[in-house]
PDB file of N, CA and C in Angstrom:
ATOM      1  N   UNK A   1     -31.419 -21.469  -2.504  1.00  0.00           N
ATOM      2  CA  UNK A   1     -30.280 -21.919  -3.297  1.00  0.00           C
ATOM      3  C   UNK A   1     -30.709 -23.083  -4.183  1.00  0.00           C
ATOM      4  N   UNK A   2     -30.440 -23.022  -5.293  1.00  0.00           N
ATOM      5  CA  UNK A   2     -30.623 -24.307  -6.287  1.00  0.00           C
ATOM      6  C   UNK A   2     -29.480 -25.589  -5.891  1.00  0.00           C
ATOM      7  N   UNK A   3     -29.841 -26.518  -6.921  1.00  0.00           N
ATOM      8  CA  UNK A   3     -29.341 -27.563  -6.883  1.00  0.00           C
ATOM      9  C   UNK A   3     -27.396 -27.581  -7.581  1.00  0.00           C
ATOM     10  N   UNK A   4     -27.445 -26.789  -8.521  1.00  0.00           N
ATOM     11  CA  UNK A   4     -26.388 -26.618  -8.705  1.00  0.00           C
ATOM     12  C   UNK A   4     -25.791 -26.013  -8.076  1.00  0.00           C
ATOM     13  N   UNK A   5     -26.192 -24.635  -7.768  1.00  0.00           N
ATOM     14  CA  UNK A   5     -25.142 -24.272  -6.209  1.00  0.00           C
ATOM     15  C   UNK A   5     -25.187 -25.368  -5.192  1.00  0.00           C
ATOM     16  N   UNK A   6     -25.164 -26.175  -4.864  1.00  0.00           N
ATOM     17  CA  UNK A   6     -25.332 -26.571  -3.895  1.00  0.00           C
ATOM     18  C   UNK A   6     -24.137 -27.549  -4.357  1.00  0.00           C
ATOM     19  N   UNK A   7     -23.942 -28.522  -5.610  1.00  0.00           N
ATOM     20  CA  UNK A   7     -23.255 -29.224  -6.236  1.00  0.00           C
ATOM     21  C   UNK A   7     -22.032 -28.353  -6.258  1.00  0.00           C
ATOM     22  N   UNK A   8     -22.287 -27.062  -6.685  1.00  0.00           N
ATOM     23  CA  UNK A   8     -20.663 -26.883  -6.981  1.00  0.00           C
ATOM     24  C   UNK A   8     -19.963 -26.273  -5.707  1.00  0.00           C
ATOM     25  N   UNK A   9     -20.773 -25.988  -4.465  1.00  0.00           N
ATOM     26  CA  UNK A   9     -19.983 -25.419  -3.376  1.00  0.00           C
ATOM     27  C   UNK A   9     -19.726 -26.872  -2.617  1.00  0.00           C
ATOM     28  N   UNK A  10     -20.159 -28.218  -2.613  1.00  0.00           N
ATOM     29  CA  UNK A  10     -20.056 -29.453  -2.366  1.00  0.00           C
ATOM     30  C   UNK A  10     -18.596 -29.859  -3.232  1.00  0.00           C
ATOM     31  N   UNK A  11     -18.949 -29.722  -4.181  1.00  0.00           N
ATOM     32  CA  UNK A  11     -17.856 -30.219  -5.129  1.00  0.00           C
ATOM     33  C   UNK A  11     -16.736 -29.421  -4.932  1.00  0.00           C
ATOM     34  N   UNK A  12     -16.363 -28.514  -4.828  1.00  0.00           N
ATOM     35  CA  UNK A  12     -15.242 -27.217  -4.692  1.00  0.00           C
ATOM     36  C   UNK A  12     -14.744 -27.881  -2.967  1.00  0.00           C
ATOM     37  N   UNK A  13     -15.507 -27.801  -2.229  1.00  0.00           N
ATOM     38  CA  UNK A  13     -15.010 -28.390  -0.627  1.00  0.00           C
ATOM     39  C   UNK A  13     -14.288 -29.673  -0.904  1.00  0.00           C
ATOM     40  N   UNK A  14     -15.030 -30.232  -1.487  1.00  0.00           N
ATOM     41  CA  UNK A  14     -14.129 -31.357  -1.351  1.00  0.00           C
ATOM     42  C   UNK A  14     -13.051 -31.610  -2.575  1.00  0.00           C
ATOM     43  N   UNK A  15     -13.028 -30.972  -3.297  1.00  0.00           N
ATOM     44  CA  UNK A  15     -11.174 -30.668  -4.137  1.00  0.00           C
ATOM     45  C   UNK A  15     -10.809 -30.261  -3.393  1.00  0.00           C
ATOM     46  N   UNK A  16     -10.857 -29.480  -2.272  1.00  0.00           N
ATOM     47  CA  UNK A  16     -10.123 -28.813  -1.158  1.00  0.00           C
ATOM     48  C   UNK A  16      -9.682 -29.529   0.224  1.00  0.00           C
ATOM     49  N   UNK A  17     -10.570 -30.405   0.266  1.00  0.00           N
ATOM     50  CA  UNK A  17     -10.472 -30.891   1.694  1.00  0.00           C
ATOM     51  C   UNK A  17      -9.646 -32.414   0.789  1.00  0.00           C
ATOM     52  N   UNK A  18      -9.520 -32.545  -0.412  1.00  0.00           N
ATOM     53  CA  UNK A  18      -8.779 -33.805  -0.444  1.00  0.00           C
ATOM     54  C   UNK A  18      -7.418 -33.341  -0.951  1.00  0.00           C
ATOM     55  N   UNK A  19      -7.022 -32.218  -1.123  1.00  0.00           N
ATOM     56  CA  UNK A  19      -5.792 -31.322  -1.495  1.00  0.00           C
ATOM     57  C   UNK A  19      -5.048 -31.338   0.002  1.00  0.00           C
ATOM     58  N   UNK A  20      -5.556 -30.763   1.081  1.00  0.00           N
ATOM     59  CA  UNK A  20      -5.131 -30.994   2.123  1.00  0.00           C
ATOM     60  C   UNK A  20      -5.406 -32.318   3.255  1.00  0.00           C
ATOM     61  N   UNK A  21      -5.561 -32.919   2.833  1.00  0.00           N
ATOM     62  CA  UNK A  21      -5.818 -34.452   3.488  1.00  0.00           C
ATOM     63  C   UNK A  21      -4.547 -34.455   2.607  1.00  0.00           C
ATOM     64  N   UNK A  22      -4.386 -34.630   1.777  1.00  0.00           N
ATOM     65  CA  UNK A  22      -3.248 -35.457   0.531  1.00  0.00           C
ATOM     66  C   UNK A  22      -1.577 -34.719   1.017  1.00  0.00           C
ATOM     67  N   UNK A  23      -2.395 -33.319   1.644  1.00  0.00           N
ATOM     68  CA  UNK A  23      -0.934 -33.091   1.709  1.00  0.00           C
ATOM     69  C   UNK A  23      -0.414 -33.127   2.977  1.00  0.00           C
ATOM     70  N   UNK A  24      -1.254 -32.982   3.925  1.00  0.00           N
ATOM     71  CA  UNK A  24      -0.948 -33.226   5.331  1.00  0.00           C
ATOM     72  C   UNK A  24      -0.292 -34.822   5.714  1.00  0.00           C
ATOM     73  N   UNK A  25      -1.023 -35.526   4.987  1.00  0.00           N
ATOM     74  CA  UNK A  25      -0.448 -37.201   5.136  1.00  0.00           C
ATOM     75  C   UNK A  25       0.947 -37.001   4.749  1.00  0.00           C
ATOM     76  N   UNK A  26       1.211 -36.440   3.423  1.00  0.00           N
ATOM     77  CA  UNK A  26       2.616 -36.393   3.334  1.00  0.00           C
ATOM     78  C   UNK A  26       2.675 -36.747   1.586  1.00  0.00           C
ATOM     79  N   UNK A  27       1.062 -37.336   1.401  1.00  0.00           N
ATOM     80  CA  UNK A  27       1.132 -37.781  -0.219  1.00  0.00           C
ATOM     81  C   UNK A  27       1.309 -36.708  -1.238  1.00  0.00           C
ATOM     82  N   UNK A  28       1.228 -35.383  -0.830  1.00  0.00           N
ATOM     83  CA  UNK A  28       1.394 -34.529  -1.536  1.00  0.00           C
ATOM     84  C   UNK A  28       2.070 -32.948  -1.025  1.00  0.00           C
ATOM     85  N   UNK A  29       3.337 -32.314  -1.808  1.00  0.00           N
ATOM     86  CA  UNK A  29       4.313 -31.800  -1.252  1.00  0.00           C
ATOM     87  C   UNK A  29       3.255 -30.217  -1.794  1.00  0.00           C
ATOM     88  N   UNK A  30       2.087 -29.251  -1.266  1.00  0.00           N
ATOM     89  CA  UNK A  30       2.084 -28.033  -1.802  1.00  0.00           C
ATOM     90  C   UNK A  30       3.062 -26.794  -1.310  1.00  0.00           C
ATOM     91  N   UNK A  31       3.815 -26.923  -0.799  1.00  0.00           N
ATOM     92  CA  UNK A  31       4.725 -26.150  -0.977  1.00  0.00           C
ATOM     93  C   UNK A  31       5.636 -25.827  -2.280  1.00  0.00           C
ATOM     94  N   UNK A  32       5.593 -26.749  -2.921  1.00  0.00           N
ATOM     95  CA  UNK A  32       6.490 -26.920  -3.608  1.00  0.00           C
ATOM     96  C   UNK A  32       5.239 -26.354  -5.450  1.00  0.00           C
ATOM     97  N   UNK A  33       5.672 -25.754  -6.367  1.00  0.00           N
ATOM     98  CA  UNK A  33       4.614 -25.276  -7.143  1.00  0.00           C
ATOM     99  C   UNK A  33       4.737 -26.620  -8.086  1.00  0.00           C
ATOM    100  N   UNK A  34       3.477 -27.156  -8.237  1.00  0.00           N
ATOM    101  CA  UNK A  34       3.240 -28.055  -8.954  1.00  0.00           C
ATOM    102  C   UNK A  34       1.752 -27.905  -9.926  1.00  0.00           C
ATOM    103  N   UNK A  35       1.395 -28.797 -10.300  1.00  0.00           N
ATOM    104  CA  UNK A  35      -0.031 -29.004 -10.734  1.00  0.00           C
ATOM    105  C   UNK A  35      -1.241 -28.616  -9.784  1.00  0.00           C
ATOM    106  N   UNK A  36      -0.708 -29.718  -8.318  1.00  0.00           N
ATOM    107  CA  UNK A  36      -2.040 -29.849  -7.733  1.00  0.00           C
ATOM    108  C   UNK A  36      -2.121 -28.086  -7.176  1.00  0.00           C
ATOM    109  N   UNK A  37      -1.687 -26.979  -7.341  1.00  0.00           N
ATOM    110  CA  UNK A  37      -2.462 -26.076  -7.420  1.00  0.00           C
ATOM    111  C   UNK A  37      -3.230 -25.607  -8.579  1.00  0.00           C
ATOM    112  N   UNK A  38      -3.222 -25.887  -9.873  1.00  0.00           N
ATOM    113  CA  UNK A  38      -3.992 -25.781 -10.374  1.00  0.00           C
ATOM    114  C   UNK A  38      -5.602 -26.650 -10.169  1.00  0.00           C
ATOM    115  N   UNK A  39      -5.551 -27.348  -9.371  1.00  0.00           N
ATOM    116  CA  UNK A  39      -6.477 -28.342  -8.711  1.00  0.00           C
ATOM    117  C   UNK A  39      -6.975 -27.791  -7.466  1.00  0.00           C
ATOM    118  N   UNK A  40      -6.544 -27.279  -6.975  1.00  0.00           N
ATOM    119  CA  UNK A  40      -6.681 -26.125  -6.206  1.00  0.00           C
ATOM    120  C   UNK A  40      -7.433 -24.887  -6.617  1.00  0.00           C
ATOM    121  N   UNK A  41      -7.075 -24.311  -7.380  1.00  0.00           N
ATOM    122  CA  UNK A  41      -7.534 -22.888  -7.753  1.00  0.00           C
ATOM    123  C   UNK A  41      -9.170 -23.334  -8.892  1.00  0.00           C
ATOM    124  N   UNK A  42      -9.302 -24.695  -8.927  1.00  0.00           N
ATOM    125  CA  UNK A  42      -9.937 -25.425  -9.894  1.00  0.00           C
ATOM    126  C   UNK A  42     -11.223 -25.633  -8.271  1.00  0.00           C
ATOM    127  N   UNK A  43     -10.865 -25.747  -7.470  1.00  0.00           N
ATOM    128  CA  UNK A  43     -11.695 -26.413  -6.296  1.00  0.00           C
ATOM    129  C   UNK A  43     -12.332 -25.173  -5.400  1.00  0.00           C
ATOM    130  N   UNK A  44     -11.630 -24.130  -5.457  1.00  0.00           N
ATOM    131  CA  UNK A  44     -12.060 -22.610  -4.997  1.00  0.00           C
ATOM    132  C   UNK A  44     -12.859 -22.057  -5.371  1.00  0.00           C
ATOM    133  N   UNK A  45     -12.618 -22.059  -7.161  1.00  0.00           N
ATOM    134  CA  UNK A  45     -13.579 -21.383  -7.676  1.00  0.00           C
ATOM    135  C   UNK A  45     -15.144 -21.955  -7.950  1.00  0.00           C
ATOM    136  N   UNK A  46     -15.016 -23.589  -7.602  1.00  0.00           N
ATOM    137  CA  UNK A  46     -16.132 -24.244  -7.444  1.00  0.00           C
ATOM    138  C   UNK A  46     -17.242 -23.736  -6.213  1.00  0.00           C
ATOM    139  N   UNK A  47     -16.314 -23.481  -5.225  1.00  0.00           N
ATOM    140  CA  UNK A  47     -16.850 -23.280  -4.033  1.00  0.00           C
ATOM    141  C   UNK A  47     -17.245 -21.607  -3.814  1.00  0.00           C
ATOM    142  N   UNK A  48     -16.178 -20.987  -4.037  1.00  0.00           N
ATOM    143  CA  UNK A  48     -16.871 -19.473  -4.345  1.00  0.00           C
ATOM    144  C   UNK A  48     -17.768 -19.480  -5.346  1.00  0.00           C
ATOM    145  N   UNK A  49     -17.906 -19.929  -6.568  1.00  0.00           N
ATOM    146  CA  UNK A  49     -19.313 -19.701  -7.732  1.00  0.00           C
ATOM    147  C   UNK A  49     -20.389 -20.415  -6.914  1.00  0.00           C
ATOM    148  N   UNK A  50     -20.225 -21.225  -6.492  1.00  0.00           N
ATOM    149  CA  UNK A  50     -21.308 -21.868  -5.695  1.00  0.00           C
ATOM    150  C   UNK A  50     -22.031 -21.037  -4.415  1.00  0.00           C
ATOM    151  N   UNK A  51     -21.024 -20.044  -3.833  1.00  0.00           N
ATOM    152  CA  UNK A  51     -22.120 -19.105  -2.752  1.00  0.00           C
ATOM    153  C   UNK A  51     -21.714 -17.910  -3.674  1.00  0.00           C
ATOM    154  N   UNK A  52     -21.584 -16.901  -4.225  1.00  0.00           N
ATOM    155  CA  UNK A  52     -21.174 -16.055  -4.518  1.00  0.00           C
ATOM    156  C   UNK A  52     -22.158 -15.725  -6.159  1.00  0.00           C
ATOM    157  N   UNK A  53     -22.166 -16.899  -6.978  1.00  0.00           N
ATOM    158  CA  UNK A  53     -22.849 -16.809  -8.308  1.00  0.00           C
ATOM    159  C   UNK A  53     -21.962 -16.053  -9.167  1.00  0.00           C
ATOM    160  N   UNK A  54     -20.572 -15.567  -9.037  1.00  0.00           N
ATOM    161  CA  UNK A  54     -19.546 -15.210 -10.338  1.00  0.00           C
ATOM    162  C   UNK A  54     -18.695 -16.951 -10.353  1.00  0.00           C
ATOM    163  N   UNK A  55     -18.337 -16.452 -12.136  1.00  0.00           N
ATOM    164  CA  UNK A  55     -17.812 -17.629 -12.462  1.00  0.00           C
ATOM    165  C   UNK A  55     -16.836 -17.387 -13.370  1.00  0.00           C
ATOM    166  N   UNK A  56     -15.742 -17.357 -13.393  1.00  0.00           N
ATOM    167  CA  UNK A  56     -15.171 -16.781 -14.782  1.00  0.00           C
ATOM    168  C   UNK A  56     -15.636 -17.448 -15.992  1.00  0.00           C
ATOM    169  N   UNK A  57     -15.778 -18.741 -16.100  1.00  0.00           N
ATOM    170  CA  UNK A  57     -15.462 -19.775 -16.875  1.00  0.00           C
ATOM    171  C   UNK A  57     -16.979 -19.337 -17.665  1.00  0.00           C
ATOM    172  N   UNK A  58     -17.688 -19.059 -17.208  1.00  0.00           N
ATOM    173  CA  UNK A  58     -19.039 -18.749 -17.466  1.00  0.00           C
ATOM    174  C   UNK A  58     -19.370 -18.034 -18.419  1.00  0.00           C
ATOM    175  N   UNK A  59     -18.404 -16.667 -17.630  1.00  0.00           N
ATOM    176  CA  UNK A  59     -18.430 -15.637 -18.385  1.00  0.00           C
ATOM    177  C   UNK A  59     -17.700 -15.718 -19.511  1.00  0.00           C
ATOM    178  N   UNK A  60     -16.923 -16.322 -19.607  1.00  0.00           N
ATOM    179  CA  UNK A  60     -16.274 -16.707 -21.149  1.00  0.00           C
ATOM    180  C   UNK A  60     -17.011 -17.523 -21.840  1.00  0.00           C
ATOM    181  N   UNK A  61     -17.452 -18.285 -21.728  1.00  0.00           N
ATOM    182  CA  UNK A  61     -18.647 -19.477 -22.390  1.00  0.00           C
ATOM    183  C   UNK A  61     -19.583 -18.576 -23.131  1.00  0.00           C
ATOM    184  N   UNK A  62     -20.352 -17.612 -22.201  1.00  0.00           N
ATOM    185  CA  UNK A  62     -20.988 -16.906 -22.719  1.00  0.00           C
ATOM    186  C   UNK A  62     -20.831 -15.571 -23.735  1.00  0.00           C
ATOM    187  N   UNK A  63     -19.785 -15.217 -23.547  1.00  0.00           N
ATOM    188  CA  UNK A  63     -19.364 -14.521 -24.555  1.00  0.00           C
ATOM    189  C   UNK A  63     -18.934 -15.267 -26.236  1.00  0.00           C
ATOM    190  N   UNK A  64     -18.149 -16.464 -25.648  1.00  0.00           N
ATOM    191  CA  UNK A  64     -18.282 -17.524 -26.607  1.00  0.00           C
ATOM    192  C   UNK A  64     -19.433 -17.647 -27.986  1.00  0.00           C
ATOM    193  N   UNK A  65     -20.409 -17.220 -26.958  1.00  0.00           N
ATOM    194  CA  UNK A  65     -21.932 -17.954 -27.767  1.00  0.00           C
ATOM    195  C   UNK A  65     -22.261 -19.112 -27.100  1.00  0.00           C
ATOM    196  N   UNK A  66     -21.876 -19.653 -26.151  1.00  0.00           N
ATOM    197  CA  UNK A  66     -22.159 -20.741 -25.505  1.00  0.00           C
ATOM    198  C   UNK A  66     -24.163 -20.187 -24.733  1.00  0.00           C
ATOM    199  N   UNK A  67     -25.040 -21.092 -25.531  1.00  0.00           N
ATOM    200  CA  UNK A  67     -26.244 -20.879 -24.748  1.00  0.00           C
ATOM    201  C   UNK A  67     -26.431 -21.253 -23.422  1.00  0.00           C
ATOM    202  N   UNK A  68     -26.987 -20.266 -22.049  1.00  0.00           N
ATOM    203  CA  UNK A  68     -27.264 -20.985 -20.952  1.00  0.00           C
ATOM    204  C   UNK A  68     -28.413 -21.503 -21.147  1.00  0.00           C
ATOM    205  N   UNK A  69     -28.643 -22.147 -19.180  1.00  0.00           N
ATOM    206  CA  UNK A  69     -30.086 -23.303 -19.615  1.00  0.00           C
ATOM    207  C   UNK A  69     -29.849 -24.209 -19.513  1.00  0.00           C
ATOM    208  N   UNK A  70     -30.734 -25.252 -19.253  1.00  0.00           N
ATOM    209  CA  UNK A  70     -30.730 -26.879 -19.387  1.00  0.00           C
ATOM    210  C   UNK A  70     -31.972 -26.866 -20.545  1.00  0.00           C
ATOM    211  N   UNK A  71     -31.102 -27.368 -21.818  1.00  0.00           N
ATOM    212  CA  UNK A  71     -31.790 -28.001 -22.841  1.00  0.00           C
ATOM    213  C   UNK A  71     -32.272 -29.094 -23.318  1.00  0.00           C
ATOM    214  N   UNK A  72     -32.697 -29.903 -21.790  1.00  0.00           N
ATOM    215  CA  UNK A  72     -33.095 -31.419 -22.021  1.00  0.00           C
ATOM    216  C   UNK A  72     -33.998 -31.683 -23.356  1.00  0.00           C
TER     217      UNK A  72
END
């Protein structure tokens, strides 16, 4: 596994694990449809592209014309 998988299944856990910390305390109501599911569905797909290697966002970039790569 590379370094970026590794970042974005790290990064995706923890939008997730602070979505439910936030809401279990009581600081945040997800029952109720708000934003923080879009913060949510924002923290999933971090964590699934990260073991899985689909991405939507990707795949639109690239159709875009967006070049992959690191172009240091």
């Amino acid at each position: 596994m590379t370094v970026e998988r590794f970042v974005r299944i790290i990064a995706g856990f923890f939008i997730m694990l602070s979505l439910t910390l936030a809401h279990f305390s009581g600081s945040v109501d997800m029952t109720q449809i708000s934003w923080m599911w879009f913060t949510a569905f924002v923290g999933f797909n971090l964590f699934q592209s990260g073991l899985t290697r689909f991405c939507p966002l990707d795949i639109m970039l690239k159709k875009a014309g967006v070049k992959s790569g690191c172009g240091l």
